[in-house]
C-alpha atoms as a PDB file:
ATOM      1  CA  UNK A   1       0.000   0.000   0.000  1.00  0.00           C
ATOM      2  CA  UNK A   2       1.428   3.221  -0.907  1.00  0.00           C
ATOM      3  CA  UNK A   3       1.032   6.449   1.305  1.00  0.00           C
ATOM      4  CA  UNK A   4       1.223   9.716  -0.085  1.00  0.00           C
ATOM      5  CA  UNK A   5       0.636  13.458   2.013  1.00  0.00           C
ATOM      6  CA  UNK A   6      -0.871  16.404   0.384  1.00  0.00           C
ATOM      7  CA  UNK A   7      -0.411  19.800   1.303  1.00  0.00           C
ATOM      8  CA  UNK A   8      -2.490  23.119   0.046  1.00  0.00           C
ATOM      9  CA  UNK A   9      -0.691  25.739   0.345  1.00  0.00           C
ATOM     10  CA  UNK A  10      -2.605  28.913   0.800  1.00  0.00           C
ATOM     11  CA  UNK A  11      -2.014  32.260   1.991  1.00  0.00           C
ATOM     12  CA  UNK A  12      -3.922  31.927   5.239  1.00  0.00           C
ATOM     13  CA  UNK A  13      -3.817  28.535   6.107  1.00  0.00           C
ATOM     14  CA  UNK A  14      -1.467  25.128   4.954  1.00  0.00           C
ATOM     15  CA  UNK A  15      -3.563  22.428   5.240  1.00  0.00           C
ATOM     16  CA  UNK A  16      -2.196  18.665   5.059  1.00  0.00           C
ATOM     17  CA  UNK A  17      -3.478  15.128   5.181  1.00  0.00           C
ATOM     18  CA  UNK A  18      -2.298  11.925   4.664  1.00  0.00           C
ATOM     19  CA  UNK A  19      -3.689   9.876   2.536  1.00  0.00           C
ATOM     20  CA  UNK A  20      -3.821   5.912   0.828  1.00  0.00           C
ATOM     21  CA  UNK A  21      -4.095   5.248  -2.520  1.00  0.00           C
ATOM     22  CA  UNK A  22      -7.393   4.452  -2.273  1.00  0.00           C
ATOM     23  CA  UNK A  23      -8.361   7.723  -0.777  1.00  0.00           C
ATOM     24  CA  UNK A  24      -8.488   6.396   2.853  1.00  0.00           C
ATOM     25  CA  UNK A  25      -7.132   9.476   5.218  1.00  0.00           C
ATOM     26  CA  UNK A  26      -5.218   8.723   8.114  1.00  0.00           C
ATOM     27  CA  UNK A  27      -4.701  11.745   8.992  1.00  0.00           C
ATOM     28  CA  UNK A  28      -5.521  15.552   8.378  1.00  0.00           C
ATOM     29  CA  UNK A  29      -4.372  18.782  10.218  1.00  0.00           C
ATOM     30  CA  UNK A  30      -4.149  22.576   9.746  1.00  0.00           C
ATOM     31  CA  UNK A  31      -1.589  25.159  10.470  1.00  0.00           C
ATOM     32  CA  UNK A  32      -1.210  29.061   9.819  1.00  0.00           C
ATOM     33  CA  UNK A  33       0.644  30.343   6.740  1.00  0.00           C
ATOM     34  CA  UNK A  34       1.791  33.122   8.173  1.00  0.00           C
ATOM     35  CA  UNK A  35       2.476  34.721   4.752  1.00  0.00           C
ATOM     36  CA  UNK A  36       6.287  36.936   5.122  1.00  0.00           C
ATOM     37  CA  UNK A  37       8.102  38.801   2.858  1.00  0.00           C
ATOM     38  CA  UNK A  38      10.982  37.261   3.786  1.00  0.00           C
ATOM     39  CA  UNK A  39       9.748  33.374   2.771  1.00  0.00           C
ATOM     40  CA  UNK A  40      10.124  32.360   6.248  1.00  0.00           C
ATOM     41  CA  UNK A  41       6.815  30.788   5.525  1.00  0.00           C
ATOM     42  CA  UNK A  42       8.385  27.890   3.899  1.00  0.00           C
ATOM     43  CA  UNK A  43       9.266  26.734   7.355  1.00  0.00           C
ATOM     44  CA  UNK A  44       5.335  25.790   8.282  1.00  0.00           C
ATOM     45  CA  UNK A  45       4.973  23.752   4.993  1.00  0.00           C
ATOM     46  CA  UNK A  46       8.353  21.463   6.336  1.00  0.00           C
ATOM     47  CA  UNK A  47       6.508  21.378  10.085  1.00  0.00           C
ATOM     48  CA  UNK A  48       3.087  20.431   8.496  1.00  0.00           C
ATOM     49  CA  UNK A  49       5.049  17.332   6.379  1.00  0.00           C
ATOM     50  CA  UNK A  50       7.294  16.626   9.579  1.00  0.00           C
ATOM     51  CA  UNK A  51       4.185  16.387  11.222  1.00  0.00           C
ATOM     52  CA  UNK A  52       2.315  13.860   9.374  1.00  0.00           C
ATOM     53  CA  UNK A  53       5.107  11.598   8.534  1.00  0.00           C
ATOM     54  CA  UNK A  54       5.180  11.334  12.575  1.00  0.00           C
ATOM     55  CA  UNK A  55       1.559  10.438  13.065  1.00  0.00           C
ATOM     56  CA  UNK A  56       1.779   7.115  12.011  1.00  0.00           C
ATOM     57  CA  UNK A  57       4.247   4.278  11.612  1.00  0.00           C
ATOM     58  CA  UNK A  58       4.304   4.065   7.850  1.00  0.00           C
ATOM     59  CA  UNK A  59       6.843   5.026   5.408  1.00  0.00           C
ATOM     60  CA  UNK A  60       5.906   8.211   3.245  1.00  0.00           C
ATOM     61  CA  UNK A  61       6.194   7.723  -0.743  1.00  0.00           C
ATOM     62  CA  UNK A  62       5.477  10.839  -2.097  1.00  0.00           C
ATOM     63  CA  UNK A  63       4.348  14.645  -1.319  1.00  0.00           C
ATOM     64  CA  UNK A  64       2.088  16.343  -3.357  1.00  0.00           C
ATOM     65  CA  UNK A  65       1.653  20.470  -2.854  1.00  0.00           C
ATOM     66  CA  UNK A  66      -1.180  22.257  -4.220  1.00  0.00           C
ATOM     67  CA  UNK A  67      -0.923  26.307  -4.058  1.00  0.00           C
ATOM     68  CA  UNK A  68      -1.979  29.278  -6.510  1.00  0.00           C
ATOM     69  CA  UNK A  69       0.091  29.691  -9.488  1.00  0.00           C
ATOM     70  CA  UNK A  70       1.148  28.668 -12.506  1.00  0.00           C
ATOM     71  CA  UNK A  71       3.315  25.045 -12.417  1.00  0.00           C
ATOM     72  CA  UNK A  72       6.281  24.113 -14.753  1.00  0.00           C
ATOM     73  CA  UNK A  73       5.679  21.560 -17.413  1.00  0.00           C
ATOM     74  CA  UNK A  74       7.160  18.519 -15.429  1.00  0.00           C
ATOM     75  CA  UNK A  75       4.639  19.923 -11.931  1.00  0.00           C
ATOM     76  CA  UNK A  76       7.883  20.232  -9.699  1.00  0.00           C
ATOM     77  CA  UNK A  77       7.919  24.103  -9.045  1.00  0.00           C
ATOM     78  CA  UNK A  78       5.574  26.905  -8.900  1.00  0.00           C
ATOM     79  CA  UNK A  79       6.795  29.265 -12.296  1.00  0.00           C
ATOM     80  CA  UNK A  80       4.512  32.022 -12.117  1.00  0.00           C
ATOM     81  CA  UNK A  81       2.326  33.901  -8.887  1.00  0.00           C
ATOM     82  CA  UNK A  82       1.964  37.520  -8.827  1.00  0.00           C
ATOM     83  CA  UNK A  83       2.077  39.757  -5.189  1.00  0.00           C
ATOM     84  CA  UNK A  84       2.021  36.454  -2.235  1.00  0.00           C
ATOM     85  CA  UNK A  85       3.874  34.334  -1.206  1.00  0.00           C
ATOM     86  CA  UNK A  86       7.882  35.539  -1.514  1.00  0.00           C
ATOM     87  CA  UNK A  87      10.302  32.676  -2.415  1.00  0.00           C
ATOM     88  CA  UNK A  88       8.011  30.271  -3.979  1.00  0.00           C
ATOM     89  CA  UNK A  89       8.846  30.663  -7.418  1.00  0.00           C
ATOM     90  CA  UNK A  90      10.806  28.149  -8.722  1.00  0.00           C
ATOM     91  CA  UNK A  91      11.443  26.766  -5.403  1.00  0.00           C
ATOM     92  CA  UNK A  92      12.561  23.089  -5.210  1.00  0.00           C
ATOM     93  CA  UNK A  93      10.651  21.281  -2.617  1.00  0.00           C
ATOM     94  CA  UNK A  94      11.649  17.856  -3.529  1.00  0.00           C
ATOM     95  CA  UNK A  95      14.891  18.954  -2.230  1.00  0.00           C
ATOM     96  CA  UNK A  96      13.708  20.512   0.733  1.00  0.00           C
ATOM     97  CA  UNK A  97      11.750  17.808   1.873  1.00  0.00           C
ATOM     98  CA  UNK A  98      13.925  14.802   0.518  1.00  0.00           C
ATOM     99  CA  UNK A  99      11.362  13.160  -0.462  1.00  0.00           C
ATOM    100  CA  UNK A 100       9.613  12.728  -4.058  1.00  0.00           C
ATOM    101  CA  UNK A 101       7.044  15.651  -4.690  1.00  0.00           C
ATOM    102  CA  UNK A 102       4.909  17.124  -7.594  1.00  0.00           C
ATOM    103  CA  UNK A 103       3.338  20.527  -7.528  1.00  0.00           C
ATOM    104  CA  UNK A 104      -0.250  21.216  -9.034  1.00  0.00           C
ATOM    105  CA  UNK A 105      -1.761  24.350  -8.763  1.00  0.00           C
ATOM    106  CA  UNK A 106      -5.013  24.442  -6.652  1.00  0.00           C
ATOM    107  CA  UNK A 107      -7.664  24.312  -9.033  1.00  0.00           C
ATOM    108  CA  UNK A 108      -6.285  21.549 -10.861  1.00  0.00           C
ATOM    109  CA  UNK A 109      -5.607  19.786  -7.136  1.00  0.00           C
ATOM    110  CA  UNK A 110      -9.248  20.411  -6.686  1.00  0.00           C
ATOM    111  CA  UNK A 111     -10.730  19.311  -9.846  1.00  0.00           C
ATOM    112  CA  UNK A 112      -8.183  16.036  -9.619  1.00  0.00           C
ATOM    113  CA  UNK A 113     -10.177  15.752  -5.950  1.00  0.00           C
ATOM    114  CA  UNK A 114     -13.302  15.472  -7.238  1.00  0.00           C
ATOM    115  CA  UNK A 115     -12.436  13.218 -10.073  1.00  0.00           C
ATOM    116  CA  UNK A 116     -10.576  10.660  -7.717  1.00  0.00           C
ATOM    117  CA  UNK A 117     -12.544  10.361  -4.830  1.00  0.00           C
ATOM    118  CA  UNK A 118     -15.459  12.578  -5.070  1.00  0.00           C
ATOM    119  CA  UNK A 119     -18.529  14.378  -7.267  1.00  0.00           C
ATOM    120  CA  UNK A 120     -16.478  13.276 -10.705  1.00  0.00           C
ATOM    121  CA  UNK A 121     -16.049   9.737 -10.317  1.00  0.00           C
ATOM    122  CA  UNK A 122     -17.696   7.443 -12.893  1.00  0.00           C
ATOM    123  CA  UNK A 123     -17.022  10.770 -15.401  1.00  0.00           C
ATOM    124  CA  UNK A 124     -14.501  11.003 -18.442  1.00  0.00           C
ATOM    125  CA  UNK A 125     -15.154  14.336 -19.406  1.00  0.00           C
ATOM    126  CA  UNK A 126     -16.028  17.536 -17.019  1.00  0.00           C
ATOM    127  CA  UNK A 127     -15.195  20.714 -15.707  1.00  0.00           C
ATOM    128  CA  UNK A 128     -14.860  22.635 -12.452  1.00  0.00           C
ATOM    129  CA  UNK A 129     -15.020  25.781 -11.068  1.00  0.00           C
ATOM    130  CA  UNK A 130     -14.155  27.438  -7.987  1.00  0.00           C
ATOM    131  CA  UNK A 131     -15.623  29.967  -6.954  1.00  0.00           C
ATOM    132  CA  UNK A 132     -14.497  31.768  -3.994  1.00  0.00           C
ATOM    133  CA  UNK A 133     -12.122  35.316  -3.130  1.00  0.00           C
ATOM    134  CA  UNK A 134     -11.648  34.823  -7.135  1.00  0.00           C
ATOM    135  CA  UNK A 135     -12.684  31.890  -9.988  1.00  0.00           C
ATOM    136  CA  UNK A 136     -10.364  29.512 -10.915  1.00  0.00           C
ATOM    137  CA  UNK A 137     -10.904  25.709 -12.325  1.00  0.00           C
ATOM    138  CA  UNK A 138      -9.895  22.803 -14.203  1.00  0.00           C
ATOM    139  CA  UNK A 139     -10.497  20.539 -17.281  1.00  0.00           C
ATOM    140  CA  UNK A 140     -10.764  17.182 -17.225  1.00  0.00           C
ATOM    141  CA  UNK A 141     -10.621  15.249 -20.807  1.00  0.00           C
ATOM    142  CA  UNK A 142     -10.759  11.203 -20.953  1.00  0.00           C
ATOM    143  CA  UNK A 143     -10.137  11.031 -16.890  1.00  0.00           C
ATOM    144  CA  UNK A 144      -7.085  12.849 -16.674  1.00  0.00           C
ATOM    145  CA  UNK A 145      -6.251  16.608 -15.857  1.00  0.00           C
ATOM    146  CA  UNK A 146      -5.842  18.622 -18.953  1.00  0.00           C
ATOM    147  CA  UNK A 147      -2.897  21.619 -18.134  1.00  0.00           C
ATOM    148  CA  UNK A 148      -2.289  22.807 -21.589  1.00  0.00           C
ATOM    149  CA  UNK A 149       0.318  24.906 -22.653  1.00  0.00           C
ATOM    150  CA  UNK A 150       1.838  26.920 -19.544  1.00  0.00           C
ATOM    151  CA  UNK A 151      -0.300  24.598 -17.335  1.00  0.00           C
ATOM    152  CA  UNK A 152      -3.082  27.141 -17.464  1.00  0.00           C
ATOM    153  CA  UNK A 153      -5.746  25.660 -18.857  1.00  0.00           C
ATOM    154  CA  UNK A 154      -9.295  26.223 -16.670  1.00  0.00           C
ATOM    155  CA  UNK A 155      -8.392  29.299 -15.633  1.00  0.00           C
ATOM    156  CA  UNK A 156     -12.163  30.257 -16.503  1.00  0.00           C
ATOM    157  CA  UNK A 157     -12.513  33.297 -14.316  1.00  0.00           C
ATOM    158  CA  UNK A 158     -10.396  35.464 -16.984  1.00  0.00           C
ATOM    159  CA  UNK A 159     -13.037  34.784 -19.329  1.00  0.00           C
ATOM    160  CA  UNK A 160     -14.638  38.176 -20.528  1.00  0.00           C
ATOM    161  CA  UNK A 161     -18.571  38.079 -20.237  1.00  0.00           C
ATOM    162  CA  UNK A 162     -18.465  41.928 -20.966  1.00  0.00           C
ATOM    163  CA  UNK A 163     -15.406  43.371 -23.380  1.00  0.00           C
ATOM    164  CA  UNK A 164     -17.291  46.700 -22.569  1.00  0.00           C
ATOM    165  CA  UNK A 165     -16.376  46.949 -18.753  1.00  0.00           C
ATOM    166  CA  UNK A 166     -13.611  49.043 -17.627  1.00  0.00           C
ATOM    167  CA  UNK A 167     -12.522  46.826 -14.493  1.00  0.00           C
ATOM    168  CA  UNK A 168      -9.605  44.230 -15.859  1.00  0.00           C
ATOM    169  CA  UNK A 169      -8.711  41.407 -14.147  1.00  0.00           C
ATOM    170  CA  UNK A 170      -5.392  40.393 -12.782  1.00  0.00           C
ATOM    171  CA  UNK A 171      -4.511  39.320 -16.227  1.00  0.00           C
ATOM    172  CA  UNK A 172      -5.584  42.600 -17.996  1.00  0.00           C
ATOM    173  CA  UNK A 173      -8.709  40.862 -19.050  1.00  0.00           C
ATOM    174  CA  UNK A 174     -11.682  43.343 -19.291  1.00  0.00           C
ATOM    175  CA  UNK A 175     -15.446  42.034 -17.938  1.00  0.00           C
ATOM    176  CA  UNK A 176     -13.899  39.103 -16.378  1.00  0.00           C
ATOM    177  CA  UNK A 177     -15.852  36.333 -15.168  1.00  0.00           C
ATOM    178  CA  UNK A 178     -14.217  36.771 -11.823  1.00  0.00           C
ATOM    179  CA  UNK A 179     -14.655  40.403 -11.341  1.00  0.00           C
ATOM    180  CA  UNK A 180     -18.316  39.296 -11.811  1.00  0.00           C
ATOM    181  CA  UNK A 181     -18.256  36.757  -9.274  1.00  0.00           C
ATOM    182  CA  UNK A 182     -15.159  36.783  -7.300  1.00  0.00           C
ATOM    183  CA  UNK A 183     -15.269  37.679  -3.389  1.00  0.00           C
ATOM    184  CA  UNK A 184     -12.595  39.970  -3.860  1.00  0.00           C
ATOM    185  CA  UNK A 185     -14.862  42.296  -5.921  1.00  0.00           C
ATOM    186  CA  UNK A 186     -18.239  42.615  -4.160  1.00  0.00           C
ATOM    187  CA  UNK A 187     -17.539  45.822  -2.342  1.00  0.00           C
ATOM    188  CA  UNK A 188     -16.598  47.333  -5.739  1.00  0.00           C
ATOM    189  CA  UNK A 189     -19.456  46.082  -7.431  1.00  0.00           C
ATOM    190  CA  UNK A 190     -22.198  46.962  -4.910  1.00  0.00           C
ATOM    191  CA  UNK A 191     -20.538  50.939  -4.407  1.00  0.00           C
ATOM    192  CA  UNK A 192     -19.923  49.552  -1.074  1.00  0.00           C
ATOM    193  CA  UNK A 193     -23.148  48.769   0.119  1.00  0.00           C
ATOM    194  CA  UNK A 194     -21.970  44.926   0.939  1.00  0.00           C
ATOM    195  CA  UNK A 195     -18.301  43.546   1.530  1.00  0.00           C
ATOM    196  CA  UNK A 196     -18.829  40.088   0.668  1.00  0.00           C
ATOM    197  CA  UNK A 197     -20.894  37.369  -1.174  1.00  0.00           C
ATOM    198  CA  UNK A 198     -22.466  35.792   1.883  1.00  0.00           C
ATOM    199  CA  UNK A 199     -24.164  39.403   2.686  1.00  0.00           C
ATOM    200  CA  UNK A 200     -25.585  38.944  -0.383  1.00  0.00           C
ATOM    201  CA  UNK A 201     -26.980  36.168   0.144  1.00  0.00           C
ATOM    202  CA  UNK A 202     -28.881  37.088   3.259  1.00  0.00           C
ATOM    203  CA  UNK A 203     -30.009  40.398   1.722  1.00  0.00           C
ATOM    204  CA  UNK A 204     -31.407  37.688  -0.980  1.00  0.00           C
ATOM    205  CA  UNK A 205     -32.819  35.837   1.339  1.00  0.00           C
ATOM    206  CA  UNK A 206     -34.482  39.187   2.961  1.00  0.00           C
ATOM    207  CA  UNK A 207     -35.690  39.837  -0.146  1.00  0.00           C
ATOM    208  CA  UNK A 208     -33.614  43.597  -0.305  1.00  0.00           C
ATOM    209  CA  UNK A 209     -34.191  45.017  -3.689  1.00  0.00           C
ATOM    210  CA  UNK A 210     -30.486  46.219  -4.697  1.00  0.00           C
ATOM    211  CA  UNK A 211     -28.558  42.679  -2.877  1.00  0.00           C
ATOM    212  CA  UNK A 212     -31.331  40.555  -4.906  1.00  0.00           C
ATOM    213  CA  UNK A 213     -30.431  42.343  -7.682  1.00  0.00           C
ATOM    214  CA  UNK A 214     -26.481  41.862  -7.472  1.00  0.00           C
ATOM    215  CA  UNK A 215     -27.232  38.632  -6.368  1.00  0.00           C
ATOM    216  CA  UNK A 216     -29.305  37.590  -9.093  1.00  0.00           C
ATOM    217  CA  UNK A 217     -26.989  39.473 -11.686  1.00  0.00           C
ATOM    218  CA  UNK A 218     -24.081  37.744 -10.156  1.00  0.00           C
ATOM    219  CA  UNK A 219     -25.779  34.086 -10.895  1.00  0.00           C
ATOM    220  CA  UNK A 220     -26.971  35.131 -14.076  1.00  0.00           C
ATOM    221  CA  UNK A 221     -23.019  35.765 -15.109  1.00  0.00           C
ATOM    222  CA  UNK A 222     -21.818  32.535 -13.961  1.00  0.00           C
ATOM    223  CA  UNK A 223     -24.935  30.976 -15.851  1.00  0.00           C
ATOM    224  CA  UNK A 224     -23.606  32.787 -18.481  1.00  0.00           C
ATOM    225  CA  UNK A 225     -19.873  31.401 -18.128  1.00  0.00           C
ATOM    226  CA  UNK A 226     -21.149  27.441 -17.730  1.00  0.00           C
ATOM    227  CA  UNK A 227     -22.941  28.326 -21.085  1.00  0.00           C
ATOM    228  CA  UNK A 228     -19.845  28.681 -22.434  1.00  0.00           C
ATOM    229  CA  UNK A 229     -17.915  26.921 -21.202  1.00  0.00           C
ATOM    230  CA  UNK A 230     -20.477  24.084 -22.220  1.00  0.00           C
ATOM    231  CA  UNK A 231     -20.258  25.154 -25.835  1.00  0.00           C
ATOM    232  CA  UNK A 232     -16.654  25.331 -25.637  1.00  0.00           C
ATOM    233  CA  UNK A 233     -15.623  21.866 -24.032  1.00  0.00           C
ATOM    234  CA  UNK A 234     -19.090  20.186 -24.069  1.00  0.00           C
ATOM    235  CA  UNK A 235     -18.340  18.146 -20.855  1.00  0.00           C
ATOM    236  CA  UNK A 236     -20.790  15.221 -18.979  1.00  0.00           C
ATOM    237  CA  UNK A 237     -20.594  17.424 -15.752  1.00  0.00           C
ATOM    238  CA  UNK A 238     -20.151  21.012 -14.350  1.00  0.00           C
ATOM    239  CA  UNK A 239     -18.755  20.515 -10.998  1.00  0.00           C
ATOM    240  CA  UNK A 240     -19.046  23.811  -8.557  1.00  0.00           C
ATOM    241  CA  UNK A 241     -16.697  23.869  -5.793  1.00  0.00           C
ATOM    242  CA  UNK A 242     -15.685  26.691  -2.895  1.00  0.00           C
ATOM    243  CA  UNK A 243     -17.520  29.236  -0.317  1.00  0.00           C
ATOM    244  CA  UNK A 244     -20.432  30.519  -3.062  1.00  0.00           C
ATOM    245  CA  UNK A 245     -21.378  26.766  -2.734  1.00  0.00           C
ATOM    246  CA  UNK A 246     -22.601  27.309   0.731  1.00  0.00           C
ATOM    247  CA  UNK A 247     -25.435  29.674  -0.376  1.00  0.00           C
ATOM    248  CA  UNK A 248     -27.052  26.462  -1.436  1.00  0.00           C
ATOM    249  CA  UNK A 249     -30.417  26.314  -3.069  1.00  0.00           C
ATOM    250  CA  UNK A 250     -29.896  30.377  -3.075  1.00  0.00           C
ATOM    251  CA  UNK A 251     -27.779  29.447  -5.854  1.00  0.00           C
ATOM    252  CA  UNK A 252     -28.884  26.567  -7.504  1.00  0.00           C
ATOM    253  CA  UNK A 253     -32.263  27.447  -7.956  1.00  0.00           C
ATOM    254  CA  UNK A 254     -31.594  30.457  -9.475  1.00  0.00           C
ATOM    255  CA  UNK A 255     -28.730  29.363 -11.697  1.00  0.00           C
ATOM    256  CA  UNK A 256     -31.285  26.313 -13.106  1.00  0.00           C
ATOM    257  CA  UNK A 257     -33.708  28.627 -14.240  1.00  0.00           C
ATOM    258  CA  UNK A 258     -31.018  31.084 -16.006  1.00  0.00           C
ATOM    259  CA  UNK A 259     -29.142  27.916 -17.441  1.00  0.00           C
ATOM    260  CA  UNK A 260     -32.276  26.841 -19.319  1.00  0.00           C
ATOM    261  CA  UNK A 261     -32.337  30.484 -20.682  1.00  0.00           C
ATOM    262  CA  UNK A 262     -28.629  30.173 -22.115  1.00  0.00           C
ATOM    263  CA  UNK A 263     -28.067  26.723 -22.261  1.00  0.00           C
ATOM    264  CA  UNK A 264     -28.047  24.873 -25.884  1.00  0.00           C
ATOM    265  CA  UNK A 265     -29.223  21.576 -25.413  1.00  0.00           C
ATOM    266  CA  UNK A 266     -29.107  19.152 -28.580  1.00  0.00           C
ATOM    267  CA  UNK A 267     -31.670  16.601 -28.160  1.00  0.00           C
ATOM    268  CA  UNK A 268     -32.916  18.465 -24.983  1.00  0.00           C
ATOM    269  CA  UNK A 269     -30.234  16.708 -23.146  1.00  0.00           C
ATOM    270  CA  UNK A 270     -28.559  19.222 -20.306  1.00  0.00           C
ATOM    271  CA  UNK A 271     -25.025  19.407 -18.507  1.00  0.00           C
ATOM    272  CA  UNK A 272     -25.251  18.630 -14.735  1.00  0.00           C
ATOM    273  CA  UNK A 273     -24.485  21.105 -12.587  1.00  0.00           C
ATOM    274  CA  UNK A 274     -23.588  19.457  -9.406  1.00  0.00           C
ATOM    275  CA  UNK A 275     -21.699  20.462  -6.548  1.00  0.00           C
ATOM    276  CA  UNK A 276     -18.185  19.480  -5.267  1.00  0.00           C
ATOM    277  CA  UNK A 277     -18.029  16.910  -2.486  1.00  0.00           C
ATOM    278  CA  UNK A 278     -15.068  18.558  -0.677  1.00  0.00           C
ATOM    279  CA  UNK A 279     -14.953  21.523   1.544  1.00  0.00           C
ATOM    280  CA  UNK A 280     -11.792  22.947   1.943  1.00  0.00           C
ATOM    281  CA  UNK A 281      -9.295  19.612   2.211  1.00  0.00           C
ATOM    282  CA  UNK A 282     -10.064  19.364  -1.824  1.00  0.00           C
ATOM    283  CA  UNK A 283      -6.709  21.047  -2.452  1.00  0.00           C
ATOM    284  CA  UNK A 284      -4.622  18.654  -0.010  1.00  0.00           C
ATOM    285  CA  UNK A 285      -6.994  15.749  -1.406  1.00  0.00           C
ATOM    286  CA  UNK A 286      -6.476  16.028  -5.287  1.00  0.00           C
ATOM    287  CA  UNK A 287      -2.050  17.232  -4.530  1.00  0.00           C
ATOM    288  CA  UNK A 288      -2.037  13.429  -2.733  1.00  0.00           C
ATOM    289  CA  UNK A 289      -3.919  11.887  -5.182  1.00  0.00           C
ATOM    290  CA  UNK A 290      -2.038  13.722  -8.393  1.00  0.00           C
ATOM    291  CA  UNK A 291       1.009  12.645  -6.642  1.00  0.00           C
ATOM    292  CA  UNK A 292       0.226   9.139  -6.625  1.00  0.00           C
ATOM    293  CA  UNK A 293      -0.687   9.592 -10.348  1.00  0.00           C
ATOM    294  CA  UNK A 294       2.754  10.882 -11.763  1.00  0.00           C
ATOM    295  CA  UNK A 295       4.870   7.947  -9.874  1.00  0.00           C
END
């Protein structure tokens, strides 16, 4: 039986488990970042593998890390993150840690999650999305990850769903889909009236005539962006994944009715919009079981 940990790296919190290769975990813990500008931070990631590899009396194989970023073609280094995180480009944490380990950014850890163990098993063909502080996701074509070229592929929240709007997004792209979803921009959005997506939601559920609207507006764009994305990629599943998933029925409701406004569906047949399994271990999940995959 092989063992492999996982780590997601993120800039609040490094969360690890250890896992089997039949997605059994033994083990599962959480730590502080604390995020320097002096890479210090680098230090919690080798306490939170130390730690693990001490909870039980089994040898580790191999480590996978999941963080934000772009990966290099062979996954073993972080090549491209703007603003966070100081020191991890190019970094070499198979050396650091001595043991094997493949890096996958956290989308693609996610969707890899899902496809393993969770909401995308039994599926060759689907998509994900996460939608949280920003949009990011992940393609997966005949039951394995697609990264493209630059390992960027599924980065659907820098698709424009309005060339018109002046706000760009990280990547200079104007009307992104994750200015009109992401966390990050709500405050901007609603000319400060609300600072996040969950006050949205209760104003929605209060029935408050400007949050409804935003709300509504908001799940009307992501319809929108599964639209294309369906006529794109055509996959067998949507799969929806991070904190917008906790508004629930506030959101799927809503984004059922606005899919069967956009949607094309050849021989009335519709793409499943379901919703991701895992909470917040996803990341840690998908880097074990991607590691497992490229041994």
């Amino acid at each position: 039986m092989k063992h492999a940990i996982g780590i997601d790296l993120g800039g609040t919190n490094i969360k690890g488990i250890l896992l089997d290769e039949h997605g059994h975990t033994l083990h599962q813990h959480s730590i502080p970042t604390n995020d320097d500008a002096n890479g210090k931070w680098k230090e919690k990631v080798f306490e939170m593998v130390d730690y693990l590899k001490n909870r039980v009396s089994i040898s580790v194989d191999v480590i996978g890390l999941s963080c934000p970023g772009l990966a290099n073609e062979h996954n073993k280094c972080i090549i491209h993150l703007p603003v966070r995180l100081e020191g991890l480009i190019n970094f070499n944490w198979e050396d650091y840690f001595g043991i094997t380990t493949f890096v996958i950014n956290d989308a693609h850890a996610a969707l890899i999650a899902e496809a393993k163990f969770g909401a995308l098993q039994g599926y060759k063909n689907a998509v994900l999305l996460t939608l949280g502080t920003g949009v990011g996701g992940g393609i997966l074509i005949n039951g394995e990850l697609y990264q493209g070229q630059s390992q960027m592929a599924g980065h659907f929240g820098h698709v424009s769903i309005n060339s018109n709007d002046d706000e760009l997004s990280i990547i200079g792209m104007p009307g992104s889909l994750e200015y009109a979803i992401g966390n990050y921009a709500v405050r901007r959005r609603s000319l400060g009236h609300f600072e996040s997506t969950h006050e949205l939601v209760k104003a929605y559920q209060k029935n408050e005539p400007f949050g409804t609207w935003l709300w509504l507006d908001l799940i009307r764009k992501l319809a929108l962006g599964i639209a294309s994305i369906g006529n794109s990629l055509s996959p067998e599943a949507v799969v929806l994944a991070g904190g917008i998933t906790q508004a629930g029925e506030n959101l799927l409701n809503p984004l059922k009715n606005f899919l069967a406004i956009y949607e094309h569906w050849p021989n009335n047949k519709s793409t499943p919009v379901i919703v991701a399994k895992f909470g917040d271990m996803s990341g840690a999940i998908g880097a074990a079981a991607f590691s497992f995959s490229k041994m």
